[in-house]
N, C-alpha and C. Protein backbone atom coordinates (compact mmCIF):
# COMPACT_ATOMS: atom_id res chain seq x y z
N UNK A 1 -23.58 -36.97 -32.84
CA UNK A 1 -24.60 -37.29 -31.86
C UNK A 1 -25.35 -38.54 -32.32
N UNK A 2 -24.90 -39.46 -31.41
CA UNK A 2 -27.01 -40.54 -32.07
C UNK A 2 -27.50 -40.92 -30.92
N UNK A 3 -28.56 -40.74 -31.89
CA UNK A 3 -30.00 -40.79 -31.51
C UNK A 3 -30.06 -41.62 -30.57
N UNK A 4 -31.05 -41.66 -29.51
CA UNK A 4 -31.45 -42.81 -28.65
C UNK A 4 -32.45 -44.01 -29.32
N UNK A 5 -33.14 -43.49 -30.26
CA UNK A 5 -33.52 -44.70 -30.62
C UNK A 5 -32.69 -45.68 -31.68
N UNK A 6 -31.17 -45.09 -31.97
CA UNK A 6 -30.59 -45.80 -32.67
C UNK A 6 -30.02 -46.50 -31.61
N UNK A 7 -29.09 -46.16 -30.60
CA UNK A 7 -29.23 -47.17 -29.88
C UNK A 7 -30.26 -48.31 -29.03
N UNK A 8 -31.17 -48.09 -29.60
CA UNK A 8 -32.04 -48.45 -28.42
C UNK A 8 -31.93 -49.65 -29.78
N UNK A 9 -32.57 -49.58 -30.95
CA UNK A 9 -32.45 -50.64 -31.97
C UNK A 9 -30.53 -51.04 -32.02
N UNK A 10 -29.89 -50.81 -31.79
CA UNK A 10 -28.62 -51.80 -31.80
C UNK A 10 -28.86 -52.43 -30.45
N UNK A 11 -29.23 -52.27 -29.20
CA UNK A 11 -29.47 -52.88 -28.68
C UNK A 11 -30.27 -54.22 -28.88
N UNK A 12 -30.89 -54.04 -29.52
CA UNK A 12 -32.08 -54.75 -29.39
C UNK A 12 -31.52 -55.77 -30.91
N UNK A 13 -30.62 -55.43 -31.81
CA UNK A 13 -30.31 -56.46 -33.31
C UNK A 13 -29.15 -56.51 -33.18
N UNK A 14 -28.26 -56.00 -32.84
CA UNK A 14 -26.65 -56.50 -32.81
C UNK A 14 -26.29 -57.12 -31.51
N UNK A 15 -26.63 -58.74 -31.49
CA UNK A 15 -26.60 -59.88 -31.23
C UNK A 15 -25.35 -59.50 -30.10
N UNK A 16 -23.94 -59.11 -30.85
CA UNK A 16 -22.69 -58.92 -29.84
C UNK A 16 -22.47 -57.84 -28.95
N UNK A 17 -23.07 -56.94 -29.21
CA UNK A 17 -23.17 -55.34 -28.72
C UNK A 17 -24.40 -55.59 -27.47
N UNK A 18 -25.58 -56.61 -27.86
CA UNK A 18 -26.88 -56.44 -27.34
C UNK A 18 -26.81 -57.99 -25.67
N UNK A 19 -25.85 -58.39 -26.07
CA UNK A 19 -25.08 -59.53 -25.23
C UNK A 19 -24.70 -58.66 -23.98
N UNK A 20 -25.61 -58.00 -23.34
CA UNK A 20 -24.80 -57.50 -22.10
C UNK A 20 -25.96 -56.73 -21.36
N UNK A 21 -25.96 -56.54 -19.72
CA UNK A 21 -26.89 -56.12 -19.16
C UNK A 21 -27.00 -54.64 -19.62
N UNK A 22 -28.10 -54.04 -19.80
CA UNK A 22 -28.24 -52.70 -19.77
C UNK A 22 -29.40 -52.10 -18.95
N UNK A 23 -28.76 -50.97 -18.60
CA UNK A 23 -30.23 -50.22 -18.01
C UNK A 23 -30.73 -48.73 -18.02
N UNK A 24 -31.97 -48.57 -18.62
CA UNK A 24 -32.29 -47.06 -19.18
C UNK A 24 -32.91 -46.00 -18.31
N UNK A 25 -32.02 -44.92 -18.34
CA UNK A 25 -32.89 -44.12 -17.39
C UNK A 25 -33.71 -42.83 -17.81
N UNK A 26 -34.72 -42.98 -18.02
CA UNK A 26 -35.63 -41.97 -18.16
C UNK A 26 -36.10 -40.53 -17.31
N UNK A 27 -37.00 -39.76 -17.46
CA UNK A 27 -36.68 -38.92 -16.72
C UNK A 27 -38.35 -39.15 -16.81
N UNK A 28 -38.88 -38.99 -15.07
CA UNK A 28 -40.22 -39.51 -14.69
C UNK A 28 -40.98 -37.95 -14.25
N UNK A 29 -41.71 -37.64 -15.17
CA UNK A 29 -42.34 -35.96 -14.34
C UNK A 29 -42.81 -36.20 -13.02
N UNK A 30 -44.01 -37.52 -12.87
CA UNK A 30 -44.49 -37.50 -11.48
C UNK A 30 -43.54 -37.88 -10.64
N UNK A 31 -42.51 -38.16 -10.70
CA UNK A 31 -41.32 -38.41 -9.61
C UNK A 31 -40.47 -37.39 -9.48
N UNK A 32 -40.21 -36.85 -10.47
CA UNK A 32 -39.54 -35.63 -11.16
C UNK A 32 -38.19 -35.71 -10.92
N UNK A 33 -37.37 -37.15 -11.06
CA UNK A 33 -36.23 -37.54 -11.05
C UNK A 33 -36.20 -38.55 -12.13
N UNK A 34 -35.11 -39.00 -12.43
CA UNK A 34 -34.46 -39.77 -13.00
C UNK A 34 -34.88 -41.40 -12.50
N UNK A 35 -35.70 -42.53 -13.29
CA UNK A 35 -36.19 -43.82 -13.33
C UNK A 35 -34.82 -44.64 -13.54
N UNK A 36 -34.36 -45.34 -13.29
CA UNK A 36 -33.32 -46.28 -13.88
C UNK A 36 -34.13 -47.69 -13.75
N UNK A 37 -34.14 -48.41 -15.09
CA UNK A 37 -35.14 -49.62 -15.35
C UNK A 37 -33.93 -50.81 -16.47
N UNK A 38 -34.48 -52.10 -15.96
CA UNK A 38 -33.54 -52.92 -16.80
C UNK A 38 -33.77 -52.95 -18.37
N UNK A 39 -33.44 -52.90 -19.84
CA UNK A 39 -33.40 -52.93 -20.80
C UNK A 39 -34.90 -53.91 -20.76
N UNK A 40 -34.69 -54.91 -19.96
CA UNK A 40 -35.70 -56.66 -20.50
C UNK A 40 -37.34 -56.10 -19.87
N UNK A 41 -37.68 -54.92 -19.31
CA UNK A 41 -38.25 -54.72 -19.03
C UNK A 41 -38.81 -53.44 -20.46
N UNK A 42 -38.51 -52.94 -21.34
CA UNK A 42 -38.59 -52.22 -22.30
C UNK A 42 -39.44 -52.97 -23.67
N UNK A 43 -40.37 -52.84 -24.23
CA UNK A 43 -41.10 -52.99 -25.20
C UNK A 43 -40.90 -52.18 -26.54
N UNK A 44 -40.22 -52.55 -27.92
CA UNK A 44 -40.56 -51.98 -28.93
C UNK A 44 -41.42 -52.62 -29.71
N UNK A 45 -42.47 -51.87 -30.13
CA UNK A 45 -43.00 -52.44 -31.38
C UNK A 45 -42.97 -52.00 -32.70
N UNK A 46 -42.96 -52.82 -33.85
CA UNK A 46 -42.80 -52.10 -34.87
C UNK A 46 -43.60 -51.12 -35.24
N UNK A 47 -42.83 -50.14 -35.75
CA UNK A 47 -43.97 -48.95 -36.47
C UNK A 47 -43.89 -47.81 -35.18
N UNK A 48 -43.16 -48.01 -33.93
CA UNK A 48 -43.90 -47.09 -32.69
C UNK A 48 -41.95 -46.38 -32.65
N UNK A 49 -42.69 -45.42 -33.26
CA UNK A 49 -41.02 -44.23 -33.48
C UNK A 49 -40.75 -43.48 -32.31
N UNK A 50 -41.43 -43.08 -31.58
CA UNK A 50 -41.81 -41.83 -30.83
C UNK A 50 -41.82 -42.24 -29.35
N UNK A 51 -41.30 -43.79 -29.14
CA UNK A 51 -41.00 -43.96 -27.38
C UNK A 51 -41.14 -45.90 -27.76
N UNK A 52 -40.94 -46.23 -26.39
CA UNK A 52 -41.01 -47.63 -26.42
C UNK A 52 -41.89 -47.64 -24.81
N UNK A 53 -42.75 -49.26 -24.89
CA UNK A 53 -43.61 -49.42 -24.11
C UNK A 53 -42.27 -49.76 -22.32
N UNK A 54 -42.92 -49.53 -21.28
CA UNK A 54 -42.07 -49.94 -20.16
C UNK A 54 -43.05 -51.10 -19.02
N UNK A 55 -43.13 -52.41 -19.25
CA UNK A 55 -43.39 -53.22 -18.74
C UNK A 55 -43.29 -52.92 -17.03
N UNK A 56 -44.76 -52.74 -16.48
CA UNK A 56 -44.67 -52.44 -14.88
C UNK A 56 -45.09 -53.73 -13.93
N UNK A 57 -43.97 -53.85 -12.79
CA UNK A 57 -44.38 -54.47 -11.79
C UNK A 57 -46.08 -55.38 -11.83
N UNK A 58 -46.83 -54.20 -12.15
CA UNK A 58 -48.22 -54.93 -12.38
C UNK A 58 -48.61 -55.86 -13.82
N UNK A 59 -47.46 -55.64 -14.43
CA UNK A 59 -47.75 -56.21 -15.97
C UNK A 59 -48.15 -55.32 -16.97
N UNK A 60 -48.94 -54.18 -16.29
CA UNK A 60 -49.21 -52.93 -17.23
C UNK A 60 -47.92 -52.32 -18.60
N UNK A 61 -48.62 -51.85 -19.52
CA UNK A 61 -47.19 -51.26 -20.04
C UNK A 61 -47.98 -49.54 -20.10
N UNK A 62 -46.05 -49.12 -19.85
CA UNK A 62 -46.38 -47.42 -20.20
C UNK A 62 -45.81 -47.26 -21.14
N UNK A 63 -46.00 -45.91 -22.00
CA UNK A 63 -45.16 -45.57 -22.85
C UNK A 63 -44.52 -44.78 -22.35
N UNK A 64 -43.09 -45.00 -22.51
CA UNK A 64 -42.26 -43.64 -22.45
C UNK A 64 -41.40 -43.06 -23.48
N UNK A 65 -41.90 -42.14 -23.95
CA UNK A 65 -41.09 -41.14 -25.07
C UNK A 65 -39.76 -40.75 -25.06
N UNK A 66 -38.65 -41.17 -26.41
CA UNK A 66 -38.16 -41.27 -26.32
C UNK A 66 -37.19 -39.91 -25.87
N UNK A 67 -38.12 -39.19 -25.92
CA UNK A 67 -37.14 -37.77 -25.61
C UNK A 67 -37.12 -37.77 -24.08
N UNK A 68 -37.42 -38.38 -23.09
CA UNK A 68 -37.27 -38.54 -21.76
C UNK A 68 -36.12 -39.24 -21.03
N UNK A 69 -35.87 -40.21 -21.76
CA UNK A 69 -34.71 -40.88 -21.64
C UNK A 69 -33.25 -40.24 -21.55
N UNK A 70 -32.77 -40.15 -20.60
CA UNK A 70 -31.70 -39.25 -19.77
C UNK A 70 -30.19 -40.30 -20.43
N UNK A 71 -30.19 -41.06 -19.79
CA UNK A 71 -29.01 -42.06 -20.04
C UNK A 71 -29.60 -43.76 -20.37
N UNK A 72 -28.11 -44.28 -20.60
CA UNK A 72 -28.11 -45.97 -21.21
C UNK A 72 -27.05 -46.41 -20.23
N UNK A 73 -27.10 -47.25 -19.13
CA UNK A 73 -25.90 -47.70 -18.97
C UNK A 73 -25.94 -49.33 -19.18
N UNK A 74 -24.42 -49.74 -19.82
CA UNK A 74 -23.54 -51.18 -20.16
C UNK A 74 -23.09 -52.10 -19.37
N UNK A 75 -23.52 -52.80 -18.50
CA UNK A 75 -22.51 -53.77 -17.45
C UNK A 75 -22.14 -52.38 -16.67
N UNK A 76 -23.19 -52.20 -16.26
CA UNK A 76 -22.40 -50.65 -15.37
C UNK A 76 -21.86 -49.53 -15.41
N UNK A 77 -21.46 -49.45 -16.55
CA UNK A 77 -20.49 -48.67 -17.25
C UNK A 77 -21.65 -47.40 -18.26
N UNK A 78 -21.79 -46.05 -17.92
CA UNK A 78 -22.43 -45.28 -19.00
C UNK A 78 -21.85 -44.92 -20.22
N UNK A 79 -23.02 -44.81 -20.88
CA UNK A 79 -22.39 -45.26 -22.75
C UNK A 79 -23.18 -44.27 -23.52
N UNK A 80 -24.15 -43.35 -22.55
CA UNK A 80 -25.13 -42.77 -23.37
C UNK A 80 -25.59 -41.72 -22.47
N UNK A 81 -25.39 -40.30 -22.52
CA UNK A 81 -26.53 -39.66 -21.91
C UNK A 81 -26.88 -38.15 -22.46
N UNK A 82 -27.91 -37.51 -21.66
CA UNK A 82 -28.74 -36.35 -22.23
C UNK A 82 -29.11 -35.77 -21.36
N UNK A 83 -28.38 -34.59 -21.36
CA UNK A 83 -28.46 -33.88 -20.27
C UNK A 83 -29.66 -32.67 -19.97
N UNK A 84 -30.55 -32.30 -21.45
CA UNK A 84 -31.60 -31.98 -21.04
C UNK A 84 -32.05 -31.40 -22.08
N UNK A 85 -32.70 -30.41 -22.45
CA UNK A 85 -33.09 -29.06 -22.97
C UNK A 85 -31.84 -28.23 -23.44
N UNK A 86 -31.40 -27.54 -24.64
CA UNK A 86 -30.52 -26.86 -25.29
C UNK A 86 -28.90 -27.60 -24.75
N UNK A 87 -29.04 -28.37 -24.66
CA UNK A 87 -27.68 -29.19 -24.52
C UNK A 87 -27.52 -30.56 -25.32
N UNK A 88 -25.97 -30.72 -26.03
CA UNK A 88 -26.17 -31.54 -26.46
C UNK A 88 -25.65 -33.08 -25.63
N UNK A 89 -26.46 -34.23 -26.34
CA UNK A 89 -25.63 -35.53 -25.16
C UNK A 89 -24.31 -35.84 -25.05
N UNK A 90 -24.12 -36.60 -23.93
CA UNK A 90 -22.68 -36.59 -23.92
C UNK A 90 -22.78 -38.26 -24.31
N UNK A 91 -21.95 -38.82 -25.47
CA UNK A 91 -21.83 -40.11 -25.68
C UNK A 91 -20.65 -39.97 -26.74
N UNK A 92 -19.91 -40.93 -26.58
CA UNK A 92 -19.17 -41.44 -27.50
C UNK A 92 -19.36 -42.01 -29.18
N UNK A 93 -18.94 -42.38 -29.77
CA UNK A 93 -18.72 -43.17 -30.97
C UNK A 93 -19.28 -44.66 -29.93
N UNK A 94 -20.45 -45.46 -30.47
CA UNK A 94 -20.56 -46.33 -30.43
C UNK A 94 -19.44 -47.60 -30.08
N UNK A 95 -18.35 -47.57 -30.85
CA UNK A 95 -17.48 -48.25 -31.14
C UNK A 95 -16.42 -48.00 -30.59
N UNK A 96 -16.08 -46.89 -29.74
CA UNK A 96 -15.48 -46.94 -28.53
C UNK A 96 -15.39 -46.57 -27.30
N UNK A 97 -14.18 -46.08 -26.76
CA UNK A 97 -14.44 -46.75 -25.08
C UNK A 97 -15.54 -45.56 -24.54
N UNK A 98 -16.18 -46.40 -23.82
CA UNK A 98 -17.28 -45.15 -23.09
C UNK A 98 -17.10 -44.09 -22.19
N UNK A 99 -17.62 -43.28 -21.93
CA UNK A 99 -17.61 -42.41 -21.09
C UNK A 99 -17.83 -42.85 -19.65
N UNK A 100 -17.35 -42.66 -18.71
CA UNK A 100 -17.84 -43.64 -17.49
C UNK A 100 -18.45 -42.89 -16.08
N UNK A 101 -18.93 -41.35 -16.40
CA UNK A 101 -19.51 -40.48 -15.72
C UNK A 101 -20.68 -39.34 -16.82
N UNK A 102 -21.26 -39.69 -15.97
CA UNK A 102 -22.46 -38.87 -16.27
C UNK A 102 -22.57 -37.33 -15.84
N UNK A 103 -21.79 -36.75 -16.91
CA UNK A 103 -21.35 -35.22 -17.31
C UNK A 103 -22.45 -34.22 -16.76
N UNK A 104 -23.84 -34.38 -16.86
CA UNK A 104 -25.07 -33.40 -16.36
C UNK A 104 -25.25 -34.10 -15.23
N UNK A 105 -24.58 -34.39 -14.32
CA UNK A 105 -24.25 -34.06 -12.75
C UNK A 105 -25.20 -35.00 -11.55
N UNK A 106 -25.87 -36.10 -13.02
CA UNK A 106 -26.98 -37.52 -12.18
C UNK A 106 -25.87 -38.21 -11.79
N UNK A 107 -26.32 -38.77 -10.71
CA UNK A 107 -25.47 -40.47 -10.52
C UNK A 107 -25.52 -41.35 -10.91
């Protein structure tokens, strides 16, 4: 299994891996669905373990924790997801080919 915030840091330092659109989808209580947001819109700062900031339309930032975060998708393609409470995620080995459906039954 890894972690979302390990990907979330290869995203963000491996230059060849991090070379590509991504987009994270969180899971929003007051919407009580699934957010899908572009990577360039995401804030880490150092030292902040426990979620990354989400840059809003208004300029505001939220935090969202990283345990909310449902899936990661690659140029379109899903590479990462979490299907909830007592389940584990469905993702691959980093390093190869991805999964290209989202197994806990989101679109």
């Amino acid at each position: 299994m890894t972690p979302i915030h390990d990907i979330v840091h290869r995203i963000m330092w491996d230059s060849e891996y991090g070379n590509a659109h991504f987009v994270i989808g969180y899971y929003d209580r007051v919407f009580k669905r699934i957010v899908r947001v572009s990577f360039e819109r995401i804030r880490l700062e150092r030292g902040q373990h426990f979620g990354f900031d989400l840059i809003g339309s208004d300029g505001e930032a939220r935090m969202v924790p990283f345990h909310r975060v449902r899936e990661v998708v690659r140029n379109g393609e899903l590479v990462w997801s979490w299907c909830g409470a007592g389940r584990d995620p469905v993702n691959s080995n980093l390093d190869r080919r991805w999964r290209g459906r989202n197994q806990c039954g989101a679109t």
